[in-house]
C-alpha atoms as a PDB file:
ATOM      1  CA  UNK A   1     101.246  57.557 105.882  1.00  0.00           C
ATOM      2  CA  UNK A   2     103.991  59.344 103.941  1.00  0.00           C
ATOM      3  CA  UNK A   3     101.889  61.103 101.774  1.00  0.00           C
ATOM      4  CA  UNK A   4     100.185  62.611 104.898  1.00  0.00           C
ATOM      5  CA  UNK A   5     103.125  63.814 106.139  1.00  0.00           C
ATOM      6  CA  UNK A   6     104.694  65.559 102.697  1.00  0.00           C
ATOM      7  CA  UNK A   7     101.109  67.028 102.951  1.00  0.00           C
ATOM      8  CA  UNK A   8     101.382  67.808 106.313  1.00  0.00           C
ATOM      9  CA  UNK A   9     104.591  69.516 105.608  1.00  0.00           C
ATOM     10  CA  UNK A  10     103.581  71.501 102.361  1.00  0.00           C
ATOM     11  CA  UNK A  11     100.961  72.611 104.192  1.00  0.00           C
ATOM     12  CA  UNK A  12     102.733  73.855 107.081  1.00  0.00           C
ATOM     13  CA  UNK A  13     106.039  75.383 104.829  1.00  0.00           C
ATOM     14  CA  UNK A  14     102.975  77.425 103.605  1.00  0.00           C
ATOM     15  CA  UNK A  15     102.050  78.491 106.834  1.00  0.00           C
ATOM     16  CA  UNK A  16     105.679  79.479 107.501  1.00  0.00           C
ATOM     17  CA  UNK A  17     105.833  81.257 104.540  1.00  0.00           C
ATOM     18  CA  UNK A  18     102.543  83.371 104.820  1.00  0.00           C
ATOM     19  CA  UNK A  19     103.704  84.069 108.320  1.00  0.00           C
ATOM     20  CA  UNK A  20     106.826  85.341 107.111  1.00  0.00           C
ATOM     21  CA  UNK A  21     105.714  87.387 104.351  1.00  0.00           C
ATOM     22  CA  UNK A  22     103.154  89.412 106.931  1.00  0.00           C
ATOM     23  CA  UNK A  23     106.058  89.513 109.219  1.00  0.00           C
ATOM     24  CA  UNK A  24     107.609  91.318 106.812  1.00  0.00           C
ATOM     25  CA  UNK A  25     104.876  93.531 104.946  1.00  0.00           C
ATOM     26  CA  UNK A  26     102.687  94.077 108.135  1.00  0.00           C
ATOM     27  CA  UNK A  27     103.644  97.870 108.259  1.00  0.00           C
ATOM     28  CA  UNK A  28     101.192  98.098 105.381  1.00  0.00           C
ATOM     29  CA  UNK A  29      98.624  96.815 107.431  1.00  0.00           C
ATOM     30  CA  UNK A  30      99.109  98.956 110.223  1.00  0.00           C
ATOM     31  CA  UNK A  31      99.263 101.840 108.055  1.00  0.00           C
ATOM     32  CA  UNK A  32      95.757 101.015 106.126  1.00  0.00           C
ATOM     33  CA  UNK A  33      94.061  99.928 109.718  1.00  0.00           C
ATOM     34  CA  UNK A  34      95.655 103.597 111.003  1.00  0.00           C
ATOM     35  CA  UNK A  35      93.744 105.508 107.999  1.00  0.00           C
ATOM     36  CA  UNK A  36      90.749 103.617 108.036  1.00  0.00           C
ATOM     37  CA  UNK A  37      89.894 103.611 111.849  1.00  0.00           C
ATOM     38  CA  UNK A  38      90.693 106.092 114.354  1.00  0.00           C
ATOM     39  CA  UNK A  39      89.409 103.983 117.273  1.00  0.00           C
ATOM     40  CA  UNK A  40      92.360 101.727 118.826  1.00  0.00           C
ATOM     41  CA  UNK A  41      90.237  98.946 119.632  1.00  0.00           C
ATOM     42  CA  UNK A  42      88.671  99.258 115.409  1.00  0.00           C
ATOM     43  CA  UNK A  43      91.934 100.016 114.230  1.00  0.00           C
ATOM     44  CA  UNK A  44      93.495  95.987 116.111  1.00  0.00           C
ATOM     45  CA  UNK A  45      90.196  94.310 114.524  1.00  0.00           C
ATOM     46  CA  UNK A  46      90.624  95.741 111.042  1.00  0.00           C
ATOM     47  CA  UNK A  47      94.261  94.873 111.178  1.00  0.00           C
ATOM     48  CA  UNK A  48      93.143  91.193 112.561  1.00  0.00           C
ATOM     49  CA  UNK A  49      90.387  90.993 109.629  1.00  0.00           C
ATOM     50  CA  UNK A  50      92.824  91.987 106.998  1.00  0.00           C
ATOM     51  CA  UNK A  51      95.565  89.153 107.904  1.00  0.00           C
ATOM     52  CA  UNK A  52      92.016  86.832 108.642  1.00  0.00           C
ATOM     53  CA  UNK A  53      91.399  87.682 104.804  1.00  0.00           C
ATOM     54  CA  UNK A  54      94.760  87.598 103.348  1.00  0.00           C
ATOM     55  CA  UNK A  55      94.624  83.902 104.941  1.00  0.00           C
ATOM     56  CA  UNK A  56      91.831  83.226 103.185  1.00  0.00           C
ATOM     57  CA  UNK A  57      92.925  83.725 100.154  1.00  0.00           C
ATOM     58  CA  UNK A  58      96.648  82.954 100.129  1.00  0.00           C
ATOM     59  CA  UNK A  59      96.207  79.722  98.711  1.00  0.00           C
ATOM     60  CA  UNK A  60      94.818  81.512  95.336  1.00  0.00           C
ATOM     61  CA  UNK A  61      98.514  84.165  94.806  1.00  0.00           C
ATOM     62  CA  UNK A  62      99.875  82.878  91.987  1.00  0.00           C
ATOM     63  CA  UNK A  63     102.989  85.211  92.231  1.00  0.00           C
ATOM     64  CA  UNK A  64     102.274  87.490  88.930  1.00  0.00           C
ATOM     65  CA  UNK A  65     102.505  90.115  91.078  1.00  0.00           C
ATOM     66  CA  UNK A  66     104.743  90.926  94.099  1.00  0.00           C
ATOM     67  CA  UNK A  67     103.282  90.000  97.324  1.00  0.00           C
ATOM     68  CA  UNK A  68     102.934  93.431  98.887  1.00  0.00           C
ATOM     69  CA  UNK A  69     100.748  94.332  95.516  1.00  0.00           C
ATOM     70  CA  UNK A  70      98.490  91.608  96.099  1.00  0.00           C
ATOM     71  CA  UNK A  71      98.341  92.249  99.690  1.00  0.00           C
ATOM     72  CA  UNK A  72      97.479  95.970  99.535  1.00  0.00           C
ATOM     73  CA  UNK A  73      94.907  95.360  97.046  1.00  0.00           C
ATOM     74  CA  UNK A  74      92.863  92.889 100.000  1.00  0.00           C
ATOM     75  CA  UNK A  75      93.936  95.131 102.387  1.00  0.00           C
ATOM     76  CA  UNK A  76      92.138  98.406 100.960  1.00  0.00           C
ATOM     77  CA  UNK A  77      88.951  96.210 100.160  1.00  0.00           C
ATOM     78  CA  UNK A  78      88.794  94.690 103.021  1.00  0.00           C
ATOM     79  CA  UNK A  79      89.441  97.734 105.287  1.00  0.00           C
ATOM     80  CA  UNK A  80      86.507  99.643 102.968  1.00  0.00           C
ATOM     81  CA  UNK A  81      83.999  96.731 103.302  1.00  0.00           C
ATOM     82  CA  UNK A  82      85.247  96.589 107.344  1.00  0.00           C
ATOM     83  CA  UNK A  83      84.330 100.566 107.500  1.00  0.00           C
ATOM     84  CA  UNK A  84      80.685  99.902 105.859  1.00  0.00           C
ATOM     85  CA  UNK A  85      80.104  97.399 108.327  1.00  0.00           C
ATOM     86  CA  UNK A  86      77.407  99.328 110.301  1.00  0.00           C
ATOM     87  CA  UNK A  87      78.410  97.331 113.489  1.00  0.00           C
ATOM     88  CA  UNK A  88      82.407  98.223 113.173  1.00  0.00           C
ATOM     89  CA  UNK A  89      81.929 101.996 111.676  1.00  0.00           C
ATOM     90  CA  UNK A  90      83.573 104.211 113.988  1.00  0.00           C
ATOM     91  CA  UNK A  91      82.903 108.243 113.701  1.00  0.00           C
ATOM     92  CA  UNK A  92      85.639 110.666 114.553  1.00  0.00           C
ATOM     93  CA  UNK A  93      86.281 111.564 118.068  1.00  0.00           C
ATOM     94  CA  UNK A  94      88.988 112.978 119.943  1.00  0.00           C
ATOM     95  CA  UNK A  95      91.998 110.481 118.931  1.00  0.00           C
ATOM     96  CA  UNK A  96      94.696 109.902 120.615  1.00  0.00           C
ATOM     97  CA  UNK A  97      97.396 109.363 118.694  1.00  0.00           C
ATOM     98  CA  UNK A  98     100.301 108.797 121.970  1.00  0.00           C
ATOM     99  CA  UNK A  99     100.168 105.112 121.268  1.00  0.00           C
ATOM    100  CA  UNK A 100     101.928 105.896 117.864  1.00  0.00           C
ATOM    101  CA  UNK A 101     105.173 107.552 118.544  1.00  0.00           C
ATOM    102  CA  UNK A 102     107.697 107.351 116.265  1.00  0.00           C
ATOM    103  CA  UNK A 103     110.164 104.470 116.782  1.00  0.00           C
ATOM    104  CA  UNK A 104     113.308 106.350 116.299  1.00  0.00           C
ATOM    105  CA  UNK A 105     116.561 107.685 117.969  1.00  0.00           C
ATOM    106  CA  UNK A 106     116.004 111.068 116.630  1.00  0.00           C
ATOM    107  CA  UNK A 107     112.334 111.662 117.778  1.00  0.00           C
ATOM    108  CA  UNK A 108     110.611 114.636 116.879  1.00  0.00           C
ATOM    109  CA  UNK A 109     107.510 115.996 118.436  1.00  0.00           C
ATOM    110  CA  UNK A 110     106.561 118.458 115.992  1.00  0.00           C
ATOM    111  CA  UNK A 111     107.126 115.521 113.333  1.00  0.00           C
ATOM    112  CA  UNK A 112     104.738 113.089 115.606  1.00  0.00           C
ATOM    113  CA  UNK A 113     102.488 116.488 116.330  1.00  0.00           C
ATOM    114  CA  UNK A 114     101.874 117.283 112.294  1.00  0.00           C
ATOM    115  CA  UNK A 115     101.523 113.493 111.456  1.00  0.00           C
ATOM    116  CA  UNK A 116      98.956 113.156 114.184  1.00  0.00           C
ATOM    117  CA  UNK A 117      97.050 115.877 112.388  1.00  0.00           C
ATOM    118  CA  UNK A 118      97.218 114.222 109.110  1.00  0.00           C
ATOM    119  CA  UNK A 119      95.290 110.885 109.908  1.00  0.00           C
ATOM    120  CA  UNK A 120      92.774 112.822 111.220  1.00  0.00           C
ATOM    121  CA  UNK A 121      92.119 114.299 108.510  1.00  0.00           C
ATOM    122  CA  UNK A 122      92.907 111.311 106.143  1.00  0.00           C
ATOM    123  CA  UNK A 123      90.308 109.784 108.441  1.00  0.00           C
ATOM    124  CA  UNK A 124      87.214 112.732 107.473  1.00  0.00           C
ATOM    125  CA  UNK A 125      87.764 111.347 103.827  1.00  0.00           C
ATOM    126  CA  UNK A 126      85.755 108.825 101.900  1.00  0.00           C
ATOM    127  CA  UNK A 127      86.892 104.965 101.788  1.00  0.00           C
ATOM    128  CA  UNK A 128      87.713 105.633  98.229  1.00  0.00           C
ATOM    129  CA  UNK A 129      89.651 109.219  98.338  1.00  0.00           C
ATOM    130  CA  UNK A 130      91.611 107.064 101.836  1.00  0.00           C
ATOM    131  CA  UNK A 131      92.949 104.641  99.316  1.00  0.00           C
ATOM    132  CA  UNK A 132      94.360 106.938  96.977  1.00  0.00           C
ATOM    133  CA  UNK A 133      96.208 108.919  99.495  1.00  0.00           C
ATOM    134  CA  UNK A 134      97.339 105.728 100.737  1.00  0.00           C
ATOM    135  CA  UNK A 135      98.603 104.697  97.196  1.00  0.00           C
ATOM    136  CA  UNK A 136      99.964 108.279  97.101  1.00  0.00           C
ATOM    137  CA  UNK A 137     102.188 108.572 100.570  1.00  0.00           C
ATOM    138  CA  UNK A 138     103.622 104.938  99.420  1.00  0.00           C
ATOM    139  CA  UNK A 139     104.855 106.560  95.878  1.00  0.00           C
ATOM    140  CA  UNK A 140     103.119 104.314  93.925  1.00  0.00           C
ATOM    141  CA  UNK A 141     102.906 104.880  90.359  1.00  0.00           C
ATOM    142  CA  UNK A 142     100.045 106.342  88.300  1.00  0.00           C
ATOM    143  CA  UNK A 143     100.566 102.880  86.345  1.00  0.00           C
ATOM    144  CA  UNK A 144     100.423 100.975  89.684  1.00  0.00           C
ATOM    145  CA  UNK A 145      97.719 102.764  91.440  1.00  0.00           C
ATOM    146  CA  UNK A 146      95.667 101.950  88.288  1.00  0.00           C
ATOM    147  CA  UNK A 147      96.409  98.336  88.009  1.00  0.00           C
ATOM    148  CA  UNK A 148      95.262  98.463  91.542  1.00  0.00           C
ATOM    149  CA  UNK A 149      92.070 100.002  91.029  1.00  0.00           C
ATOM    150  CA  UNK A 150      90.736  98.890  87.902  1.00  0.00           C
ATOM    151  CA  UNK A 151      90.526 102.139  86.513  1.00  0.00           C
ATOM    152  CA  UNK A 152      92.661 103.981  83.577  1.00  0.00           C
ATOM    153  CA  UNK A 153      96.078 106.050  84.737  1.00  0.00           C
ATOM    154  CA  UNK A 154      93.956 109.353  83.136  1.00  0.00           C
ATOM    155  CA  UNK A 155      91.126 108.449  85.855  1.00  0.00           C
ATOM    156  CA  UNK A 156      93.860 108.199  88.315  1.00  0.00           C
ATOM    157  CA  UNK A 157      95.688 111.576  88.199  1.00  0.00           C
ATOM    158  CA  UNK A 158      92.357 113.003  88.407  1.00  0.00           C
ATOM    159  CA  UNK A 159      90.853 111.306  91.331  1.00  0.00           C
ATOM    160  CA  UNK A 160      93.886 111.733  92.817  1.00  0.00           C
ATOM    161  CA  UNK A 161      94.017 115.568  92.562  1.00  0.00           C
ATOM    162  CA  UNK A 162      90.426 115.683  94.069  1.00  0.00           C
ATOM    163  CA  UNK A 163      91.373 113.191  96.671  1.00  0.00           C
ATOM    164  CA  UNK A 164      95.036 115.172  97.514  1.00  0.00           C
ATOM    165  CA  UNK A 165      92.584 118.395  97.482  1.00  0.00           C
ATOM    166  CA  UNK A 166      90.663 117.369  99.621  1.00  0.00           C
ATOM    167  CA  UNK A 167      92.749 116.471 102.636  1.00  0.00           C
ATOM    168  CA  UNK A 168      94.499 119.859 101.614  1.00  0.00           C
ATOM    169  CA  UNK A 169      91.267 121.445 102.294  1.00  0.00           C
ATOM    170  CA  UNK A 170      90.943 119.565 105.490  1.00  0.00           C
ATOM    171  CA  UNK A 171      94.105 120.476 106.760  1.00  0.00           C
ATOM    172  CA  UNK A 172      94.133 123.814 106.340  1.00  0.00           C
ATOM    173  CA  UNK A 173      90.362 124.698 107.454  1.00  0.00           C
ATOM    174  CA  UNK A 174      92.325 123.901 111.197  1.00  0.00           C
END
């Protein structure tokens, strides 16, 4: 009976802990459901599936790498296997962004108003190009970025320029 309940609690001081360490990292889920899906109602299942997957495979972080590494890496693959789900993909339509704002005293619409414009056009590029840019807006390193991929830092500066590029290209064809 003992050992059920030293169990019982390991089990559930993991629970605590996972729930604590989303708590605290779950902007970076927002921000990958946000450039992956412009649809609200995609946008609150991605976010669900990515904390549903992180879950999953909690149990197997070792801790060789800092949490919010490990976690953006499931995020991004899960969000880009969640976007080639035929059933979930969502196309671009007219977002609306209002649900967003900017949680701050000094609020800026012109701020909100150019952000707005940049997920949509973060959301016109490819799962792969989305990553980078998310990997790019959260300054992480050329090292990092590659770890994170699989790919060599070289590979990364240039698949970065395309991807950077690209949205430039998007943006200013408005």
């Amino acid at each position: 009976m003992i050992a059920t309940n030293s169990l019982e609690l390991k089990t559930m001081t993991s629970e605590q802990e996972f729930l604590l360490k989303i708590e605290k990292h779950k902007g970076i889920i927002f921000k990958i459901s946000k450039m992956y899906m412009d649809d609200k109602d995609d946008r609150d299942d991605l976010f669900q599936e990515i904390i549903y997957q992180v879950w999953k495979a909690y149990s197997s972080f070792r801790g060789e790498s800092e949490f919010s590494t490990w976690l953006y890496r499931i995020a991004l693959n899960t969000a880009i296997v969640f976007l080639k789900s035929e059933k979930k993909r969502s196309f671009i339509a007219n977002e609306d962004f209002t649900d967003y704002k900017i949680v701050q005293d000094d609020y800026d619409l012109e701020k909100e108003e150019k952000l707005s414009e940049m997920y949509k056009a973060i959301h016109q590029l490819n799962p792969i190009d989305k990553a980078f840019i998310f990997y790019y807006l959260e300054d992480f390193s050329g090292k990092e970025i590659a770890d994170q991929m699989g790919i060599s830092e070289g590979n990364v500066r240039v698949k970065m320029n395309r991807a950077k590029n690209k949205l430039k290209d998007i943006l200013n064809s408005k």
